[in-house]
Protein backbone atom coordinates (compact mmCIF):
# COMPACT_ATOMS: atom_id res chain seq x y z
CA UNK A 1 -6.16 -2.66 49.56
CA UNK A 2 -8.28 -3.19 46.77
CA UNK A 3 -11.88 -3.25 47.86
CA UNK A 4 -13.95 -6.20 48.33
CA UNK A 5 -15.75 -6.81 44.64
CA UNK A 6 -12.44 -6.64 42.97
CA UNK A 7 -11.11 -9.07 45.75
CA UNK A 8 -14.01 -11.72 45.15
CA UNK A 9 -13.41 -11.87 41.61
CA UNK A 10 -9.35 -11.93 41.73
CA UNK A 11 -10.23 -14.78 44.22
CA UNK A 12 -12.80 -16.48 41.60
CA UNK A 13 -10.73 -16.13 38.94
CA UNK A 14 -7.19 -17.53 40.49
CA UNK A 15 -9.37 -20.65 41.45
CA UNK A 16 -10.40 -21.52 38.37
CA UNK A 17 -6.65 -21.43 37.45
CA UNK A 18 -6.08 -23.22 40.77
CA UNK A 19 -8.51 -26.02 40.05
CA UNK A 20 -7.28 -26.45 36.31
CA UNK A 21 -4.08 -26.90 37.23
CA UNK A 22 -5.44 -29.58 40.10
CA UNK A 23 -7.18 -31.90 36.94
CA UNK A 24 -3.87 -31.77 35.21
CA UNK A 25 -1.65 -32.77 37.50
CA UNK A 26 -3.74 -34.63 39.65
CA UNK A 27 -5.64 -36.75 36.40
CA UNK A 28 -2.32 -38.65 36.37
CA UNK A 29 -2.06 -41.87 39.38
CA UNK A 30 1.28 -40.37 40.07
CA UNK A 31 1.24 -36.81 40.45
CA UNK A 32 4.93 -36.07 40.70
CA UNK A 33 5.30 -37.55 36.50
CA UNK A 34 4.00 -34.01 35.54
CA UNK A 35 6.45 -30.86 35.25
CA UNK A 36 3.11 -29.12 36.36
CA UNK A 37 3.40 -29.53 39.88
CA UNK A 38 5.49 -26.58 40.70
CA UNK A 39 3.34 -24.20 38.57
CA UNK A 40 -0.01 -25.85 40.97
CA UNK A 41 2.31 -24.94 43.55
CA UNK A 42 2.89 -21.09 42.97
CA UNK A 43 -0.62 -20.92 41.90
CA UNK A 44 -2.02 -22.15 45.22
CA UNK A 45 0.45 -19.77 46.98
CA UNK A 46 -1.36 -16.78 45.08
CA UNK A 47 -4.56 -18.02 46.09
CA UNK A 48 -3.73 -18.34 49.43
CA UNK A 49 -2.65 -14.51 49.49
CA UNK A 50 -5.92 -13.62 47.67
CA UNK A 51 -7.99 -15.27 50.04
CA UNK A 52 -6.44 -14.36 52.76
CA UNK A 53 -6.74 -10.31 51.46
CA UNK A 54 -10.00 -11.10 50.84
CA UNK A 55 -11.23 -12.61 54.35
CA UNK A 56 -9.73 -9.34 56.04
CA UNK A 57 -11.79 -7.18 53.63
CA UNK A 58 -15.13 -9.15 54.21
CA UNK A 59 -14.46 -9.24 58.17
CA UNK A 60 -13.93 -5.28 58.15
CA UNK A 61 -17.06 -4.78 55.85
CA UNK A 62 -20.25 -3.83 57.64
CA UNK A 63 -22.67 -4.39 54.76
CA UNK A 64 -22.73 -7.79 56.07
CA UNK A 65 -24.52 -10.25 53.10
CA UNK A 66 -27.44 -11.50 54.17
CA UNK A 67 -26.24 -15.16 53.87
CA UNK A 68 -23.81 -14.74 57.05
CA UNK A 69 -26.35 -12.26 58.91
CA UNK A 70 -29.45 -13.40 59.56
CA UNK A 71 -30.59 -10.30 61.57
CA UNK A 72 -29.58 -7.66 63.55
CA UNK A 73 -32.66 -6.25 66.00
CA UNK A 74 -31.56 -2.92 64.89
CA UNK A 75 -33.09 -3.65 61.51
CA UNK A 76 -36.16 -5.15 63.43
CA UNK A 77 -37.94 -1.76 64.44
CA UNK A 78 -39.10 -0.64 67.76
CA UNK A 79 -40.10 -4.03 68.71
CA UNK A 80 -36.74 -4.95 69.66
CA UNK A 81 -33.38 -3.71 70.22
CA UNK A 82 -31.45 -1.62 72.96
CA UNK A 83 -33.35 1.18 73.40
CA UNK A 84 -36.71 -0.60 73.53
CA UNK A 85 -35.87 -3.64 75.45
CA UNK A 86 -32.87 -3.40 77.03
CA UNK A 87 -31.53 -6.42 75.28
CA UNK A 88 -29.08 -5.84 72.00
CA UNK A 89 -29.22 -9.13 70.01
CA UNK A 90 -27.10 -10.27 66.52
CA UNK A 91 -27.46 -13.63 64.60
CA UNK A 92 -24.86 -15.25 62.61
CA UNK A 93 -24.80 -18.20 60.49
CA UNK A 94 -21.94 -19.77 60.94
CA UNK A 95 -21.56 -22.68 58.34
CA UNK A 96 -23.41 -21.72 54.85
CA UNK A 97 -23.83 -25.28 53.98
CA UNK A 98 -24.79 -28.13 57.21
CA UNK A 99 -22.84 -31.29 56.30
CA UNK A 100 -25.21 -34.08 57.09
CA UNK A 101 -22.77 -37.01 56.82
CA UNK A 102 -20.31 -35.77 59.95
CA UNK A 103 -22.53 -32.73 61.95
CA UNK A 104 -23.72 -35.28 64.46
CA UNK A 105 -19.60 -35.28 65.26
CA UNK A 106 -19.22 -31.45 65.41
CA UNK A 107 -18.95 -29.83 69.19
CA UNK A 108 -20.78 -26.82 69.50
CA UNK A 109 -17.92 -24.61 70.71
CA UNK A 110 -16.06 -25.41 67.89
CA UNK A 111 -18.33 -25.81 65.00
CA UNK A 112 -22.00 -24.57 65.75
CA UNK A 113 -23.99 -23.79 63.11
CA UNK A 114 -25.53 -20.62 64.72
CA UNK A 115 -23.98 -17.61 66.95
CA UNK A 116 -25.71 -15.30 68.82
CA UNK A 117 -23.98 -12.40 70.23
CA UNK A 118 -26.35 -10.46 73.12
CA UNK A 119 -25.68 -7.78 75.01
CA UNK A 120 -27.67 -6.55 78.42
CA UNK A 121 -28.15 -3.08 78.65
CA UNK A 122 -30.73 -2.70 81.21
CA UNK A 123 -29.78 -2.32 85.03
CA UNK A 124 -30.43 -5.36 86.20
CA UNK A 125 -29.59 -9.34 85.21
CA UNK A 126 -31.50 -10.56 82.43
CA UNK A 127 -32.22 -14.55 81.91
CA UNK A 128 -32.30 -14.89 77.44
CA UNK A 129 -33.13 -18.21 75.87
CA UNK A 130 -31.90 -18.90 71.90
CA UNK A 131 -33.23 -21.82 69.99
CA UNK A 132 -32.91 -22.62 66.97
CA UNK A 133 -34.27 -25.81 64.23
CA UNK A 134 -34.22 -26.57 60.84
CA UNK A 135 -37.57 -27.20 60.00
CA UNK A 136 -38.38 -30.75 59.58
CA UNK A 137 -34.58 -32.05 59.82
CA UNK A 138 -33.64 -31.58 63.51
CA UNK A 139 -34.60 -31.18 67.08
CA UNK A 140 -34.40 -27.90 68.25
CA UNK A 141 -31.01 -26.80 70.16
CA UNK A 142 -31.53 -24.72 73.24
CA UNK A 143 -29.38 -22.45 75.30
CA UNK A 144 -30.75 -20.22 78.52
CA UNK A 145 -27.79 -17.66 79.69
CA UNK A 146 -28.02 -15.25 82.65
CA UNK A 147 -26.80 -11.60 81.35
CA UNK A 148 -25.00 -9.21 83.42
CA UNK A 149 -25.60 -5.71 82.65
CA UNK A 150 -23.09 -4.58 79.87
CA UNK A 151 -21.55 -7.91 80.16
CA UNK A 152 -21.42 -9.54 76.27
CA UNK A 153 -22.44 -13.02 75.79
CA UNK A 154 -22.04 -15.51 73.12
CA UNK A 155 -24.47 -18.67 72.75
CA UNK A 156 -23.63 -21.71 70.71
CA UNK A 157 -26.20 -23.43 68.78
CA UNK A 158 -26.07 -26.79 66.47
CA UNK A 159 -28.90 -28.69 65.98
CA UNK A 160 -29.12 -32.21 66.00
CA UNK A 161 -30.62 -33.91 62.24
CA UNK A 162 -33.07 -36.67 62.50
CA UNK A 163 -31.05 -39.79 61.27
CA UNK A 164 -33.84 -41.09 59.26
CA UNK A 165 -34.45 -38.12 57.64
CA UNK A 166 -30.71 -37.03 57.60
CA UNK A 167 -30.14 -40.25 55.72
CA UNK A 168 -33.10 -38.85 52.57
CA UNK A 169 -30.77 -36.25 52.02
CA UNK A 170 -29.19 -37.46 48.81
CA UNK A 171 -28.41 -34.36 47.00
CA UNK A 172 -27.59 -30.66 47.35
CA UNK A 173 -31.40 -29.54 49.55
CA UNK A 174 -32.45 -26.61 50.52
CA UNK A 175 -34.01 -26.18 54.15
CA UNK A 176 -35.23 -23.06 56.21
CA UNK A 177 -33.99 -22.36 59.59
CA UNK A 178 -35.79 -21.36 62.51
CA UNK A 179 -33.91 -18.86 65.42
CA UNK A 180 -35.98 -17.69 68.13
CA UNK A 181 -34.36 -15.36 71.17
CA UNK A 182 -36.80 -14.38 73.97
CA UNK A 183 -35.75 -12.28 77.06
CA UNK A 184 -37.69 -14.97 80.08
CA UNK A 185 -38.22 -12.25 82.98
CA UNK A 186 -40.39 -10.35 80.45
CA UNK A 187 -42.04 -13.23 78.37
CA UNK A 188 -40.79 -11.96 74.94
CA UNK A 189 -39.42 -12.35 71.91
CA UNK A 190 -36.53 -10.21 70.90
CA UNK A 191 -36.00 -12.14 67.87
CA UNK A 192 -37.54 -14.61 65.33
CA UNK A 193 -36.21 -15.26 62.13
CA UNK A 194 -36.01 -18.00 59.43
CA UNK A 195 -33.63 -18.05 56.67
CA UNK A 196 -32.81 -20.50 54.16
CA UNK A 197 -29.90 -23.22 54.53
CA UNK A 198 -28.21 -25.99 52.38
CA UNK A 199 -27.62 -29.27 53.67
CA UNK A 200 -25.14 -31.09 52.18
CA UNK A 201 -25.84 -34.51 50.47
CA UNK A 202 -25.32 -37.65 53.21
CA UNK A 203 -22.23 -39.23 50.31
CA UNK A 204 -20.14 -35.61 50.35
CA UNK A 205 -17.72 -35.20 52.32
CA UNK A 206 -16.85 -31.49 53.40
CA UNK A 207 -13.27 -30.66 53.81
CA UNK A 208 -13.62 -27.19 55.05
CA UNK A 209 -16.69 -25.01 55.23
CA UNK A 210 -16.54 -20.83 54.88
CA UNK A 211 -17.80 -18.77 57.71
CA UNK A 212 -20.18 -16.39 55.90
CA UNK A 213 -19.70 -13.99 58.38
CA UNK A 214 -15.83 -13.67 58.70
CA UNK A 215 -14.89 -14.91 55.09
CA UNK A 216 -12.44 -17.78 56.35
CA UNK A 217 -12.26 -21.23 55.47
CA UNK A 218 -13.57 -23.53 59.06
CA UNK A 219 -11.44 -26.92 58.58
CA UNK A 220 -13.90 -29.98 59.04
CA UNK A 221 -10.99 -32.30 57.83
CA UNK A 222 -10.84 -34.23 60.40
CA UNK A 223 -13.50 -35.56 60.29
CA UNK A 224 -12.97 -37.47 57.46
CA UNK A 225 -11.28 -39.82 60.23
CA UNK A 226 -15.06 -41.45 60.60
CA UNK A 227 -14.82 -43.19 57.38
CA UNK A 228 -12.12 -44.91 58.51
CA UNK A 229 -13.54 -48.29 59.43
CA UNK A 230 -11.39 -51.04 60.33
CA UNK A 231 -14.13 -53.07 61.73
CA UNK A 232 -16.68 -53.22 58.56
CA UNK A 233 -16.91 -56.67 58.48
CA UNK A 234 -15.88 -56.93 54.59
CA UNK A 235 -12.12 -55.35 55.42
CA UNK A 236 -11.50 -57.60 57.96
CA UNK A 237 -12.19 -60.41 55.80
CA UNK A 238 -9.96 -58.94 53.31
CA UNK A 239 -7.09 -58.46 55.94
CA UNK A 240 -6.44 -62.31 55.07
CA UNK A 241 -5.01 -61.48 51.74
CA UNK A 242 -2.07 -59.48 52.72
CA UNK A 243 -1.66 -61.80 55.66
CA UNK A 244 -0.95 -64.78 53.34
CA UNK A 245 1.78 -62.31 51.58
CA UNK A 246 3.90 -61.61 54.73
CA UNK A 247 5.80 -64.62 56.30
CA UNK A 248 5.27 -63.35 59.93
CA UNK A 249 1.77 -62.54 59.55
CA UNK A 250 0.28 -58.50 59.75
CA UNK A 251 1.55 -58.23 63.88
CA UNK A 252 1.44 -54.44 63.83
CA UNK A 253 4.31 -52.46 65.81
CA UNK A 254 5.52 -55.90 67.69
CA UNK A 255 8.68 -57.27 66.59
CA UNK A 256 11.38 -54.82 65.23
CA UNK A 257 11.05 -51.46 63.50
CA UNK A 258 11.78 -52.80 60.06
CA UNK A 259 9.00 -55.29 60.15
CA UNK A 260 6.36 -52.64 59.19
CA UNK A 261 7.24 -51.56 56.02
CA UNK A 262 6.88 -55.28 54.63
CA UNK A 263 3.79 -54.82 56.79
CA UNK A 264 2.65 -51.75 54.54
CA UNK A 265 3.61 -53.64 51.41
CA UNK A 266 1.79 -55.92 51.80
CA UNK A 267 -1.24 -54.55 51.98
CA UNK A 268 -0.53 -52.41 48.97
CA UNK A 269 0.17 -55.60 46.76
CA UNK A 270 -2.94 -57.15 48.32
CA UNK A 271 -5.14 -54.07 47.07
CA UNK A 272 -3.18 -54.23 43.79
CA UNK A 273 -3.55 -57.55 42.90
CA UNK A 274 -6.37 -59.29 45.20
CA UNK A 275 -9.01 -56.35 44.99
CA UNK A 276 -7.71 -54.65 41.70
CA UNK A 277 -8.86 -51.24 42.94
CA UNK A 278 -8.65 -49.20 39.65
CA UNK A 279 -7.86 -45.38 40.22
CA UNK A 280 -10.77 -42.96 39.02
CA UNK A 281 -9.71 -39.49 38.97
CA UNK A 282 -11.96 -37.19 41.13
CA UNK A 283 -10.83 -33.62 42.06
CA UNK A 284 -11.54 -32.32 45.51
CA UNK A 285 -14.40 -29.45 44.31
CA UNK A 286 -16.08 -26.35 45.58
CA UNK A 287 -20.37 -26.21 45.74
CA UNK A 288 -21.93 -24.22 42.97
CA UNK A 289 -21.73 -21.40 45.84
CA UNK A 290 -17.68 -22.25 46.81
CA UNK A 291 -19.42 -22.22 50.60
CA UNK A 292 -18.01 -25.22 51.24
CA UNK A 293 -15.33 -27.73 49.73
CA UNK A 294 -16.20 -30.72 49.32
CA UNK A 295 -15.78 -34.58 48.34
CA UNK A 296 -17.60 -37.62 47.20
CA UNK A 297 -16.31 -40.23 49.06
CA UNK A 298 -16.78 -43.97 49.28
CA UNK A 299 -16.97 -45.83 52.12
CA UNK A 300 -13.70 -48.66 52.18
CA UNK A 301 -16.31 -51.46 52.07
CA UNK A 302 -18.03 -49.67 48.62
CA UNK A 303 -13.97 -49.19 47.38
CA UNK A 304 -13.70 -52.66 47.91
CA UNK A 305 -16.99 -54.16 46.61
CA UNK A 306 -16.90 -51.28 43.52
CA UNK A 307 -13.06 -52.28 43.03
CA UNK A 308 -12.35 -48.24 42.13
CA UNK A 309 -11.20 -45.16 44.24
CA UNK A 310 -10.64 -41.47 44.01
CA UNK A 311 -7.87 -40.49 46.19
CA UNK A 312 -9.97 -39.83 49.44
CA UNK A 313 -11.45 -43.20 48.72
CA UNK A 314 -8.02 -44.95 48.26
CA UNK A 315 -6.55 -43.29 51.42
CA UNK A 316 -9.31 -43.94 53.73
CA UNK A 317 -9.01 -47.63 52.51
CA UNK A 318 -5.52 -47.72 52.81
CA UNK A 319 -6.47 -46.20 56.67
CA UNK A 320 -8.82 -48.18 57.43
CA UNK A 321 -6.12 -51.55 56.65
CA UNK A 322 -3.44 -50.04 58.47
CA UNK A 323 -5.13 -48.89 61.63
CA UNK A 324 -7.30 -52.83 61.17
CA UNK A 325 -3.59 -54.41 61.66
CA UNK A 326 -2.65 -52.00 64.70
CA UNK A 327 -0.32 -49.52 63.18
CA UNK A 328 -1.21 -45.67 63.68
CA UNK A 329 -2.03 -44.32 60.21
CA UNK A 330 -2.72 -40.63 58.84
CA UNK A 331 -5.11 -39.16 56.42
CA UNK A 332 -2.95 -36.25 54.78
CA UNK A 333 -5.34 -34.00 53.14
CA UNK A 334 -3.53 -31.56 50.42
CA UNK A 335 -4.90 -29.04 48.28
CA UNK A 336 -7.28 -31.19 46.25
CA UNK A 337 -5.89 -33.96 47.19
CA UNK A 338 -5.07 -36.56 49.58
CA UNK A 339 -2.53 -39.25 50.26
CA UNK A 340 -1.95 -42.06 53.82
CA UNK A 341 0.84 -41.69 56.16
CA UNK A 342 1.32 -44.32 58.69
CA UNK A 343 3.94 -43.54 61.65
CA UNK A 344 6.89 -45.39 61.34
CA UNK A 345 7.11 -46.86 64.59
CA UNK A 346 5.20 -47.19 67.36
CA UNK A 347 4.81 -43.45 69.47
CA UNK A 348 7.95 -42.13 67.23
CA UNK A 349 6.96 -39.53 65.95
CA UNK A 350 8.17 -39.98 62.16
CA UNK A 351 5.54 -40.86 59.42
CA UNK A 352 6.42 -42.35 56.13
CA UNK A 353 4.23 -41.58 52.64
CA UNK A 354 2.30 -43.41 50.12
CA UNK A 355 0.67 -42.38 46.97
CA UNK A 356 -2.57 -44.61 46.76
CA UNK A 357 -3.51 -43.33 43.70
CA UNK A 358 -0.78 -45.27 42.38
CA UNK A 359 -2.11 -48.77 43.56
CA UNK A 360 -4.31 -49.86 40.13
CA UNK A 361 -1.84 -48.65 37.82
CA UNK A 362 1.94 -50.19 37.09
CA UNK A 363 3.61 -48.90 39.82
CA UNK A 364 5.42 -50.36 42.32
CA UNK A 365 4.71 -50.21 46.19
CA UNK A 366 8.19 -47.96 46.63
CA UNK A 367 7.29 -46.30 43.47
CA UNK A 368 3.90 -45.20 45.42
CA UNK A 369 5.98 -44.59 48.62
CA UNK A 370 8.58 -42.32 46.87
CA UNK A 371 5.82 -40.58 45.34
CA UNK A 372 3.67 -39.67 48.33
CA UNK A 373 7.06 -38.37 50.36
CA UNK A 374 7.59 -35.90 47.14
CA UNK A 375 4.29 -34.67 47.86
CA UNK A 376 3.83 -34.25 51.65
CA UNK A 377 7.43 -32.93 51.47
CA UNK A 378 6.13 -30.59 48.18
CA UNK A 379 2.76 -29.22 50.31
CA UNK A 380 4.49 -29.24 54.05
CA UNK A 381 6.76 -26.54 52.78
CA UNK A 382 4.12 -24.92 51.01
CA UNK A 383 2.04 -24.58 54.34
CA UNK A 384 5.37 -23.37 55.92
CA UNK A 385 6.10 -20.78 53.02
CA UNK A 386 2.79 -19.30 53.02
CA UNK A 387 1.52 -19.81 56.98
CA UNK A 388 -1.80 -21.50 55.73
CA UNK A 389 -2.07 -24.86 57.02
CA UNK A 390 -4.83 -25.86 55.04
CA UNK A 391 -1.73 -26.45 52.74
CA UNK A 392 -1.04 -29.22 54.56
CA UNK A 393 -3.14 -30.96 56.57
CA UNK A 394 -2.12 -34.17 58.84
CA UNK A 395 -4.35 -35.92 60.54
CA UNK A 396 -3.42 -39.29 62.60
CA UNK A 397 -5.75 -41.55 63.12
CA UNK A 398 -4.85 -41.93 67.23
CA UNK A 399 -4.87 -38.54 67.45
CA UNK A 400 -8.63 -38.16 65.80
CA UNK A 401 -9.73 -41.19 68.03
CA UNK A 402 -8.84 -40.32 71.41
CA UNK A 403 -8.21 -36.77 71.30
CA UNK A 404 -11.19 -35.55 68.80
CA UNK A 405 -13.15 -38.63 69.59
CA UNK A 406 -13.94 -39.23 65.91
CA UNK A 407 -14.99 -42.72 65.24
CA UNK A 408 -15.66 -44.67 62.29
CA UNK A 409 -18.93 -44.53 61.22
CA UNK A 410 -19.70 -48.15 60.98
């Protein structure tokens, strides 16, 4: 194995391959018109392989940056640590950039922004509190745990942002964290430590965010399912214009199977037509640090009102018609891309494709539908080929509702 410096930059330098072979094929409304495709495809097999090589050599490395540690009491002196205390404490940053659109929608088990691994070594059971804040954004998250002797335990930590001051955050900010870990039964601190933090701006949209501490990629695409908004006040308004194209009305799964695709259609020609949403090509890109990947993305109400949309845009539009007239629709995220699914029939199981990049151009609705089954079909074998479901990433909206409790955001 090749060792970790070599790794990073093989990684670096297949991604900027990887990303311009995204702006070619993906500059074009209908991705599958370029002989391109299948060279993105290899490429983002490769980088899979890198990345993956490269995750295994940063877990296994114990020069730890200081981004994903933020201390380890052995480093403190003798003012903390096993032999002094009894108490052996380690803090991890979890997420090197806070998204400040979606983190109010994270669960803590799942997505905390701060570990802390501590270990009792004393004789007898040891209450330890860990807090944590970022200064000036949040309230402060607290966890008390009662530690066996020997017995390792793991708290989870995310703080909650203050929405008025979450909202300020416009652009890429820096912000300083605050972790304090006190042992109770003695009244002191084993640990405090800040360390600097990015929050994300409130209009991006992070796809996936990379564990500093393990090297993998922590998928946050779900969450895109909360700017999916069939209630915003200015799509149901629109809903009338595809209603006035299908004879039976927009009714949903009642009826017979074969009355939702006209259903789909409809709102496609609507969008086409009606709102004249013009395509403006936006690549799904990595932060200046690639600690996070991330998209702009308009809310369907803004698509509407700024008649243009990148692909996230177009399919959370497209989403948030479909799941407005009852049907169960799916954001598909791909590698730098995305595209709308919408399940075929009511509980079936089967899922049908659309390219909505393809709506402000020439194209036809089954034109856009052909086009968006190449590519799931394209990236679902991908994510089979190479085990990385990140490939391929389906996400339907009933699913991210009831299950994930995602809701739309407005």
């Amino acid at each position: 194995m090749s060792d970790l410096a070599t790794l990073r930059e093989q990684e670096y330098r297949q991604r900027l391959e990887v990303d311009r072979l995204r702006r070619v094929v993906y500059e074009q409304a209908d991705p599958n018109a370029t002989g391109l495709l299948q060279q993105l495809v290899a490429a983002e097999n490769s980088l899979s392989l890198i990345e993956q090589e490269r995750a295994t050599a940063q877990a296994g490395d114990d020069s730890k940056t200081s981004e994903g540690l933020i201390v380890n009491t052995k480093t403190v002196g003798k003012l903390a640590g096993a032999e002094t205390t009894g108490l052996e404490a380690k803090v991890n940053l979890q997420m090197a950039q806070l998204p400040t659109a979606i983190c109010h929608l994270f669960n803590p088990e799942t997505h905390p922004l701060v570990t802390c691994d501590v270990t009792n070594t004393s004789a007898q059971t040891r209450r330890v509190r860990v807090s944590c804040a970022i200064q000036n954004y949040s309230a402060q998250a607290v966890e008390t745990k009662e530690l066996k002797r020997n017995q390792p335990e793991t708290f989870k930590l995310l703080p909650t942002l203050f929405p008025e001051r979450a909202r300020r955050v416009t652009e890429l900010t820096r912000a300083t964290l605050n972790v304090l870990v006190e042992d109770l039964d003695n009244g002191k601190v084993e640990i405090q430590k800040t360390s600097p933090i990015w929050l994300l701006a409130r209009t991006t949209a992070p796809l996936a965010v990379r564990d500093p501490t393990s090297g993998q990629w922590n998928d946050l695409s779900m969450y895109l399912g909360a700017f999916v908004t069939p209630n915003a006040k200015e799509l149901m308004g629109f809903l009338r214009a595809p209603a006035a194209l299908h004879p039976n009305g927009l009714v949903g799964y009642q009826g017979d199977k074969a009355g939702v695709t006209p259903q789909v259609e409809a709102l496609f020609n609507a969008l086409k037509n009606d709102a004249q949403i013009t395509y403006v090509n936006s690549v799904i890109a990595f932060s200046p640090e690639e600690g996070t990947n991330t998209q702009r993305v308009r809310l369907p109400r803004e698509s509407l009102a700024n008649r243009t949309a990148n692909c996230i845009d177009g399919t959370v539009l497209f989403a948030s018609l479909l799941e407005g007239i009852s049907l169960n629709p799916a954001l598909v995220i791909l590698p730098g891309h995305a595209i709308v699914a919408w399940e075929t029939w009511d509980k079936s199981g089967e899922w049908d494709y659309l390219e909505t990049t393809m709506i402000g151009g020439k194209y036809t609705f089954d034109q856009a539908r052909n086009s968006g089954s190449s590519m799931a079909k394209t990236f679902e074998n991908l994510a089979n080929v190479t085990g990385n479901k990140a490939k391929f990433r389906p996400w339907p909206l009933r699913t991210l509702r009831l299950e994930h409790r995602i809701m739309p955001m407005e």
